[in-house]
N, C-alpha and C. Protein backbone atom coordinates (compact mmCIF):
# COMPACT_ATOMS: atom_id res chain seq x y z
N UNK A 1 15.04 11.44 -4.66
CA UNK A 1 14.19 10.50 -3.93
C UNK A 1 12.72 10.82 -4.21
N UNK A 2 12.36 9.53 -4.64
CA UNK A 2 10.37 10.00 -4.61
C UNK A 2 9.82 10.27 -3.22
N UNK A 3 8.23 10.80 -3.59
CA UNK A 3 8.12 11.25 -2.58
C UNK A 3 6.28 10.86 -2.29
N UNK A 4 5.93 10.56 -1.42
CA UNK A 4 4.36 10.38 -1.59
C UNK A 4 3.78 11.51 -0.77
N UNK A 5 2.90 12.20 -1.01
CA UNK A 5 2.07 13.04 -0.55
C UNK A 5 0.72 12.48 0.00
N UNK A 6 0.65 12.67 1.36
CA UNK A 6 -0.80 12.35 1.91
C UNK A 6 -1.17 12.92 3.09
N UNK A 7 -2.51 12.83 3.00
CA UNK A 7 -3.33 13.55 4.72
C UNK A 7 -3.18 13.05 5.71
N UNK A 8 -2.98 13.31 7.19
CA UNK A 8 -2.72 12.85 8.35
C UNK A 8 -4.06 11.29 8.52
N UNK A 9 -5.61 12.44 8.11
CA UNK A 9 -6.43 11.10 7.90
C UNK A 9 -6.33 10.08 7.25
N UNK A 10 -6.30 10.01 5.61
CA UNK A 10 -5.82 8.82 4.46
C UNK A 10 -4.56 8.08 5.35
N UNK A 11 -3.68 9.11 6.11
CA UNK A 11 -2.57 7.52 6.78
C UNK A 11 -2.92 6.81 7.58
N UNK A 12 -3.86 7.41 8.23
CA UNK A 12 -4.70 6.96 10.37
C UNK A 12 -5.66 5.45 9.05
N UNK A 13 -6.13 5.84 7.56
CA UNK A 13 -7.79 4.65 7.60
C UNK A 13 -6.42 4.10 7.27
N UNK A 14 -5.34 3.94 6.63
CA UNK A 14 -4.48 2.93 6.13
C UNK A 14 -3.95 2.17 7.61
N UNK A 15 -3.80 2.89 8.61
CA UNK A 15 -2.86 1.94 9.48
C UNK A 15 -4.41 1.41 10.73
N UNK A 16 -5.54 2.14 10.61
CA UNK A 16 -6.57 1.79 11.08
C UNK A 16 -7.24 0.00 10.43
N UNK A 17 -6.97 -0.08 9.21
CA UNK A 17 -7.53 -0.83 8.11
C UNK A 17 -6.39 -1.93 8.38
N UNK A 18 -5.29 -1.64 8.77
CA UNK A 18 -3.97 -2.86 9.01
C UNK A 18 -4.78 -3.47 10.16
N UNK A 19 -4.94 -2.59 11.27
CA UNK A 19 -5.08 -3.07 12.74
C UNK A 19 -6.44 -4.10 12.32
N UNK A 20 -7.28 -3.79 11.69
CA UNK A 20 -8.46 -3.95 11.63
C UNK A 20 -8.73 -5.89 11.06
N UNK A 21 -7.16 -6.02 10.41
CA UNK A 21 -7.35 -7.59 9.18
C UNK A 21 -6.39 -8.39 10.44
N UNK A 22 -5.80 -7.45 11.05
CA UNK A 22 -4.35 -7.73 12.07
C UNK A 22 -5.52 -9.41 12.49
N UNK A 23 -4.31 -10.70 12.47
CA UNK A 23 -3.00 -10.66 11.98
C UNK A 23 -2.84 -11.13 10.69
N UNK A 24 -3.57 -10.83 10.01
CA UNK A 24 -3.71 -10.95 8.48
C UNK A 24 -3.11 -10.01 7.86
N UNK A 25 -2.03 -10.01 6.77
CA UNK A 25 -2.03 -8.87 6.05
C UNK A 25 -3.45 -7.94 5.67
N UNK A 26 -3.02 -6.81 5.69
CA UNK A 26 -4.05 -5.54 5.14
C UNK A 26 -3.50 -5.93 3.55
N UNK A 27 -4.74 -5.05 2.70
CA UNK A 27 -4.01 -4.55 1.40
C UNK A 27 -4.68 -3.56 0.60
N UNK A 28 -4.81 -2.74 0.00
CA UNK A 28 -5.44 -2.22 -0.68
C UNK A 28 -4.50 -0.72 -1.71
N UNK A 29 -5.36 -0.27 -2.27
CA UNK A 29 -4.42 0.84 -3.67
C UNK A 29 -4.89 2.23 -2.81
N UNK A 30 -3.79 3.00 -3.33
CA UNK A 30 -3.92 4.76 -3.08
C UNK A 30 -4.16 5.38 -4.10
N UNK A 31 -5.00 5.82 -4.66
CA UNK A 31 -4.97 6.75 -5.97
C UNK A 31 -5.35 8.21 -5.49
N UNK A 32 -5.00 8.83 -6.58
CA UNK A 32 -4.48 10.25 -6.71
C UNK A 32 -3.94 10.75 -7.97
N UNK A 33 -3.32 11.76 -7.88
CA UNK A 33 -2.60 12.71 -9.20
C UNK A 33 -1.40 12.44 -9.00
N UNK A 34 -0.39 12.17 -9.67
CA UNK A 34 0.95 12.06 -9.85
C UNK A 34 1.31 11.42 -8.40
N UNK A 35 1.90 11.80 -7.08
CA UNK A 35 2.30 11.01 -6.03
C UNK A 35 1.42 11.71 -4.89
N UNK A 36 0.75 12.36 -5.64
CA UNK A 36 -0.62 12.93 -3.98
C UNK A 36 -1.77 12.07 -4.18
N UNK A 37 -2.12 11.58 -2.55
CA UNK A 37 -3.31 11.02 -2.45
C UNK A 37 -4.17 11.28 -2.67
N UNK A 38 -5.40 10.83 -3.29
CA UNK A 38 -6.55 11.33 -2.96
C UNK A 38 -8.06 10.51 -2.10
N UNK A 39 -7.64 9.59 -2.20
CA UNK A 39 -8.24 8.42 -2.24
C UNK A 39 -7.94 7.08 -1.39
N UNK A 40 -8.58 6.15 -0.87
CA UNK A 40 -7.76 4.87 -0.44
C UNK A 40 -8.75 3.73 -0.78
N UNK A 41 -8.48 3.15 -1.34
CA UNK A 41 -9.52 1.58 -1.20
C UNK A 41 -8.73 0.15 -0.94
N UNK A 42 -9.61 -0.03 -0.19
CA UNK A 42 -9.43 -1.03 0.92
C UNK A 42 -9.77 -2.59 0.30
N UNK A 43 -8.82 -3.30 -0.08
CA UNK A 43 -8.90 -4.19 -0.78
C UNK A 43 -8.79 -5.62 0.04
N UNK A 44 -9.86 -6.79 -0.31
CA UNK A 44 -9.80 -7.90 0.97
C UNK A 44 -8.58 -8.94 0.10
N UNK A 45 -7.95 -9.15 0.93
CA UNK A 45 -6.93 -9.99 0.46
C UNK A 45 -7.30 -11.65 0.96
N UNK A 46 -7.16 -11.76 -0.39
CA UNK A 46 -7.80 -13.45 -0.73
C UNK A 46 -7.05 -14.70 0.11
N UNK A 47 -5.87 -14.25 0.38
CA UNK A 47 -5.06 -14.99 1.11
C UNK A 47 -5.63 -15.48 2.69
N UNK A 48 -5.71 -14.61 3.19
CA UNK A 48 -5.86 -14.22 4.61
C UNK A 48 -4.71 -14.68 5.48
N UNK A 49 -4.11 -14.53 5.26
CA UNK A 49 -2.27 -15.31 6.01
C UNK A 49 -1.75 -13.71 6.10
N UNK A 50 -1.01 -13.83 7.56
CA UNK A 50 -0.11 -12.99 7.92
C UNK A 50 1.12 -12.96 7.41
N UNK A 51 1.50 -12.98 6.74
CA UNK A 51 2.61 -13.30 5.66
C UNK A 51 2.83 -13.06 3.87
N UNK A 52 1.69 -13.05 3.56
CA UNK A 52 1.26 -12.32 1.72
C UNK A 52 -0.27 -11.72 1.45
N UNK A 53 -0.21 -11.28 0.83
CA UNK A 53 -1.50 -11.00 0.05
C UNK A 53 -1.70 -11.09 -1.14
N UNK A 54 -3.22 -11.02 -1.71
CA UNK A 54 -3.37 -11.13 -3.23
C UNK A 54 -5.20 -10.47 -2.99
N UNK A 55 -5.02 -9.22 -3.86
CA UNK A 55 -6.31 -8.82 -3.80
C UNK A 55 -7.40 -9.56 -4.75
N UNK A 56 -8.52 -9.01 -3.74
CA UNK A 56 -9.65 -9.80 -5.02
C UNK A 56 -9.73 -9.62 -5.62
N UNK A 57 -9.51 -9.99 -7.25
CA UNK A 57 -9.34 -9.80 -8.46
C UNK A 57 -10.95 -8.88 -9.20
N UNK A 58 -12.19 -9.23 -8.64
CA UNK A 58 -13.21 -8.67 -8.83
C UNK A 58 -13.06 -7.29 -7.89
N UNK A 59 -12.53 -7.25 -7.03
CA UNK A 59 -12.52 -5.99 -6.30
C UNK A 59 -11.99 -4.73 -7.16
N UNK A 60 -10.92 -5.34 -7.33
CA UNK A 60 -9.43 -4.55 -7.92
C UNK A 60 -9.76 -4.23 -9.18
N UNK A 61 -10.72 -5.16 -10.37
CA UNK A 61 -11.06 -4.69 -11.41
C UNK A 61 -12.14 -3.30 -11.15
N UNK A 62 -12.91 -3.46 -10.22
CA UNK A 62 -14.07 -2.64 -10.21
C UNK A 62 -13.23 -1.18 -9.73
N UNK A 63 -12.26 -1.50 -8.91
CA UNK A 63 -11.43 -0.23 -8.34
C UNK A 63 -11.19 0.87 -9.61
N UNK A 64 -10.07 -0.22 -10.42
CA UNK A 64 -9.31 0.40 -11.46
C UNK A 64 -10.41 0.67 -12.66
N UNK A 65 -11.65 0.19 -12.47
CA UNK A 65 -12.35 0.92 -13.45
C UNK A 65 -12.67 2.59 -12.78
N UNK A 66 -12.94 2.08 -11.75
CA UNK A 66 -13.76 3.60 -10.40
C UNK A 66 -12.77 4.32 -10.89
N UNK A 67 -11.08 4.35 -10.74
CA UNK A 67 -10.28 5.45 -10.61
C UNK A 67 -10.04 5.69 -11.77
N UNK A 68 -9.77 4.94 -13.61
CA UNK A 68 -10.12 5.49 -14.74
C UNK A 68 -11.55 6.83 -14.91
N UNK A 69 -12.41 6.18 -14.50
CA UNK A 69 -13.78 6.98 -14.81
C UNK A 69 -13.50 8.44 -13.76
N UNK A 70 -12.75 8.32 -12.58
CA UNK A 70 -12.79 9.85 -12.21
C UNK A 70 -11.10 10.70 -11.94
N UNK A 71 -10.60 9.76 -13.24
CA UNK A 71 -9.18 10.54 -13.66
C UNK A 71 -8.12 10.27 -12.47
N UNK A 72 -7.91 9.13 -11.68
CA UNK A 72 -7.22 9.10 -10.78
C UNK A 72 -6.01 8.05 -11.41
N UNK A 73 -5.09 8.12 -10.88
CA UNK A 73 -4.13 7.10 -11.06
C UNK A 73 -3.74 6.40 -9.89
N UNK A 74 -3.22 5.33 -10.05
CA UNK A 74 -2.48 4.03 -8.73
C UNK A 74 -1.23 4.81 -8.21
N UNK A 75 -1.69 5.63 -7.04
CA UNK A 75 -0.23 6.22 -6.29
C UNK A 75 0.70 5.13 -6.10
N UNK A 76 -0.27 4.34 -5.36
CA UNK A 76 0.44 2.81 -4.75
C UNK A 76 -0.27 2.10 -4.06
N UNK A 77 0.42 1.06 -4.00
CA UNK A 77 -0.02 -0.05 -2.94
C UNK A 77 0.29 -0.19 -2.03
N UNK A 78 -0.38 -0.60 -1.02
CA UNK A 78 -0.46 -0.62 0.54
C UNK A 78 -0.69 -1.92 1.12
N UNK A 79 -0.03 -2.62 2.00
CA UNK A 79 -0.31 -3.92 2.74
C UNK A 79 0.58 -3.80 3.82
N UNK A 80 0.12 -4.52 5.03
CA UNK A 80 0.51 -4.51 5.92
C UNK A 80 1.66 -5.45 6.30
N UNK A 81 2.70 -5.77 7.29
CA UNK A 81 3.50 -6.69 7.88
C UNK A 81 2.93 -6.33 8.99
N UNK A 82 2.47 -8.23 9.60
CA UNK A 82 1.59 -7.77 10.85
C UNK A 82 2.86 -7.91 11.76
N UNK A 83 3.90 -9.01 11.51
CA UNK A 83 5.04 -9.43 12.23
C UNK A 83 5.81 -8.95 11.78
N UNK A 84 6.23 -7.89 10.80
CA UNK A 84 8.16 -8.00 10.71
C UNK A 84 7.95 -6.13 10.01
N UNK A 85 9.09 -6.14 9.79
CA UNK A 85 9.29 -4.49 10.16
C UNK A 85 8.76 -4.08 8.31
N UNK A 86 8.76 -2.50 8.51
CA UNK A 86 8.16 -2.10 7.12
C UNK A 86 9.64 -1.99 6.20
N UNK A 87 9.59 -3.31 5.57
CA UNK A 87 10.53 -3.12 4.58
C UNK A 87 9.99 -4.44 3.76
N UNK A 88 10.05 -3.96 2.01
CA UNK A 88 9.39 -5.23 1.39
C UNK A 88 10.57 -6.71 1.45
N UNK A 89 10.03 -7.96 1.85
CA UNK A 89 10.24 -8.78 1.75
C UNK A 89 10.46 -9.21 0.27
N UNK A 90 11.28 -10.13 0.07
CA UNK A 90 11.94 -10.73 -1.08
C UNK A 90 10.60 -11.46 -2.29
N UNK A 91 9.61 -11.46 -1.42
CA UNK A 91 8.09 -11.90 -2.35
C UNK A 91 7.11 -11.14 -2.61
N UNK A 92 7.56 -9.32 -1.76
CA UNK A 92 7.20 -8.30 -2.19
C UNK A 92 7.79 -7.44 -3.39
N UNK A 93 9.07 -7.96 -3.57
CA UNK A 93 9.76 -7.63 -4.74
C UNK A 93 10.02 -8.17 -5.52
N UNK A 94 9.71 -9.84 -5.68
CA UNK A 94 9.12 -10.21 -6.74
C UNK A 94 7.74 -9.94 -7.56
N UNK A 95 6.66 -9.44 -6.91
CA UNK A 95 5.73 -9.12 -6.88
C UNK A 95 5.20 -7.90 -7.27
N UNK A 96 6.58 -7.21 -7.40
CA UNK A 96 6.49 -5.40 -7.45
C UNK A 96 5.98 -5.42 -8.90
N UNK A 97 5.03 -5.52 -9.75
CA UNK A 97 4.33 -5.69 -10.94
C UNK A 97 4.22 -3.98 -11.88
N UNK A 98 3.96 -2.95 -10.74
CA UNK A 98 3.96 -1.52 -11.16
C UNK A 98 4.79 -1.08 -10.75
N UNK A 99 5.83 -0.61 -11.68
CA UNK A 99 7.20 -0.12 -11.37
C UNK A 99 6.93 1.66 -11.27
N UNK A 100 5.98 1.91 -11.90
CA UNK A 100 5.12 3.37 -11.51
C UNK A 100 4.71 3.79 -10.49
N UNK A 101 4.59 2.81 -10.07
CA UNK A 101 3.54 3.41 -8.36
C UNK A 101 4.57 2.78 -7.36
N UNK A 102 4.52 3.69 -6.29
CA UNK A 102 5.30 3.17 -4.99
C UNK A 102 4.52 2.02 -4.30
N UNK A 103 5.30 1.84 -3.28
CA UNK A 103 4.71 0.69 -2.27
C UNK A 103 4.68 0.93 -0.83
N UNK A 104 3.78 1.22 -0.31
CA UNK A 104 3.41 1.47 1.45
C UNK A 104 3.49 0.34 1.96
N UNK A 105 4.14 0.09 3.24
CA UNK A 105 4.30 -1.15 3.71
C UNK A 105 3.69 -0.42 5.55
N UNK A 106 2.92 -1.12 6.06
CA UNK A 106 3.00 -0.56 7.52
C UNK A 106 3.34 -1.80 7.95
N UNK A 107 4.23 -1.42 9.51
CA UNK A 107 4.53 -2.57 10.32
C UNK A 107 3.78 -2.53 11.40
N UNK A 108 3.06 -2.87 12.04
CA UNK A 108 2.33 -3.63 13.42
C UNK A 108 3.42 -4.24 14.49
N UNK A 109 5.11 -4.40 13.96
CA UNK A 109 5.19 -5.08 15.42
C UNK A 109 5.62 -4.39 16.42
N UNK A 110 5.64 -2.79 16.12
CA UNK A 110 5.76 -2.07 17.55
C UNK A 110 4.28 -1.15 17.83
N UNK A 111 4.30 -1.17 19.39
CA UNK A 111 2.93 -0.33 19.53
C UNK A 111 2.96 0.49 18.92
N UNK A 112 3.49 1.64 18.22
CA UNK A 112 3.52 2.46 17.18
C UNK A 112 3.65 1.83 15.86
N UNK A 113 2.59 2.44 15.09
CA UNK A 113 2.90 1.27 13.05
C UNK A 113 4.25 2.29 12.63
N UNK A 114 4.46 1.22 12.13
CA UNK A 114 5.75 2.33 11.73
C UNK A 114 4.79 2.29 9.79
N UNK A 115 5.10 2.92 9.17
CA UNK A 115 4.61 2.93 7.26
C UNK A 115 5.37 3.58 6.51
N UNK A 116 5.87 2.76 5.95
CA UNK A 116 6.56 3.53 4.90
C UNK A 116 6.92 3.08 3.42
N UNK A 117 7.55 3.90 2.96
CA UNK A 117 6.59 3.97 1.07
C UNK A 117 8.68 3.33 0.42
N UNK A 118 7.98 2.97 -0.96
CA UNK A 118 9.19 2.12 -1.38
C UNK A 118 8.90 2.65 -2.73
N UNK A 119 10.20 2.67 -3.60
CA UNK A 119 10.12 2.23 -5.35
C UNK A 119 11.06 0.93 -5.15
N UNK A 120 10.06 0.14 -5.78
CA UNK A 120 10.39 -1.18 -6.60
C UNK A 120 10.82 -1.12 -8.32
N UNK A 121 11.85 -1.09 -8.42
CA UNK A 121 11.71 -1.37 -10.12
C UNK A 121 12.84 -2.22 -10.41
N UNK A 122 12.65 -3.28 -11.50
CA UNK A 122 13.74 -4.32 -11.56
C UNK A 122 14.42 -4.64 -10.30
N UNK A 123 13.70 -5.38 -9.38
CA UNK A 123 14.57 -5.96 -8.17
C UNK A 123 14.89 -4.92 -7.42
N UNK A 124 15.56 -3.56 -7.61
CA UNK A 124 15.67 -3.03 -6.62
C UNK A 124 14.90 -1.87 -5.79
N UNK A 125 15.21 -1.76 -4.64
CA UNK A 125 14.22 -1.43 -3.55
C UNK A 125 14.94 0.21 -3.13
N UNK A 126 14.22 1.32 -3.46
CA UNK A 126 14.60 2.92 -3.01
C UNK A 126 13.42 3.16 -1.60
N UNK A 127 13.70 3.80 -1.10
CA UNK A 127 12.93 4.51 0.09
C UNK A 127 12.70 5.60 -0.82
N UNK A 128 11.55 5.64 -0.23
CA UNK A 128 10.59 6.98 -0.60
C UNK A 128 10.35 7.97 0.55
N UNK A 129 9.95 9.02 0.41
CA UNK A 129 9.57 9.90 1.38
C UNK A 129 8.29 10.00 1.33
N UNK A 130 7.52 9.56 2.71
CA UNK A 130 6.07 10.26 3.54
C UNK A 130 6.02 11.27 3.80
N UNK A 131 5.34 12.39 2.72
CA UNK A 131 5.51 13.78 3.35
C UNK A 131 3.08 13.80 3.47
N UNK A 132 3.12 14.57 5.10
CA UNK A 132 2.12 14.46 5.62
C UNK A 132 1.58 16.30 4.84
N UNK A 133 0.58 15.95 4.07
CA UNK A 133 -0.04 17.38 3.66
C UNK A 133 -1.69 17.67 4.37
């Protein structure tokens, strides 16, 4: 089972940054070294519907230049379900484009977010492990 590595803080701006678009999907990339975080950017999703996202394409270029120039790679992607539980939906796995990087999903519909990380590759969907460093 994969596994993502991250700080108690990097998870609080990710589920802080959900609450924050709530009831809009959140979205944005994790970069880091192999599956440890280092990093989070907070990406505005063009959509604004509680139901999909699509980052700003000018955002996301300027990102993936930022994390080339200081040696980082795409841990994963992160977006929120403001209504339905953290598991990717059938247009999140069509969508799964980097079969390299996991996928963070947080859920909003219990007073506690629930977040949790996925491999997508060819259609199918693995649980990953959140280990808090």
């Amino acid at each position: 089972m994969a596994a993502l590595f991250i700080s108690r803080e990097l998870l609080n701006e990710i589920i802080s940054h959900c609450k924050e678009v709530y009831p809009n999907e959140a979205c944005g990339i994790l970069a880091g070294k192999g599956n440890v975080v280092q990093r989070i950017y907070k990406m505005t999703n063009i959509e604004k519907s509680g139901v999909s996202y699509m980052m700003e394409p000018g955002e996301q270029f300027t990102v993936m230049k930022e994390m080339r120039e200081n040696r980082l790679e795409m841990t994963a992607i992160y977006h929120s379900h403001p209504g339905a539980s953290a598991y990717p939906s059938a247009k999140d796995i069509s969508l799964a484009f980097y079969p390299d990087s996991l996928y963070v999903i947080a859920s909003l519909i219990d007073d506690e977010p629930a977040v949790k990380a996925f491999e997508i590759k060819d259609g199918t969907v693995r649980e990953a492990e959140i280990l808090i460093i």
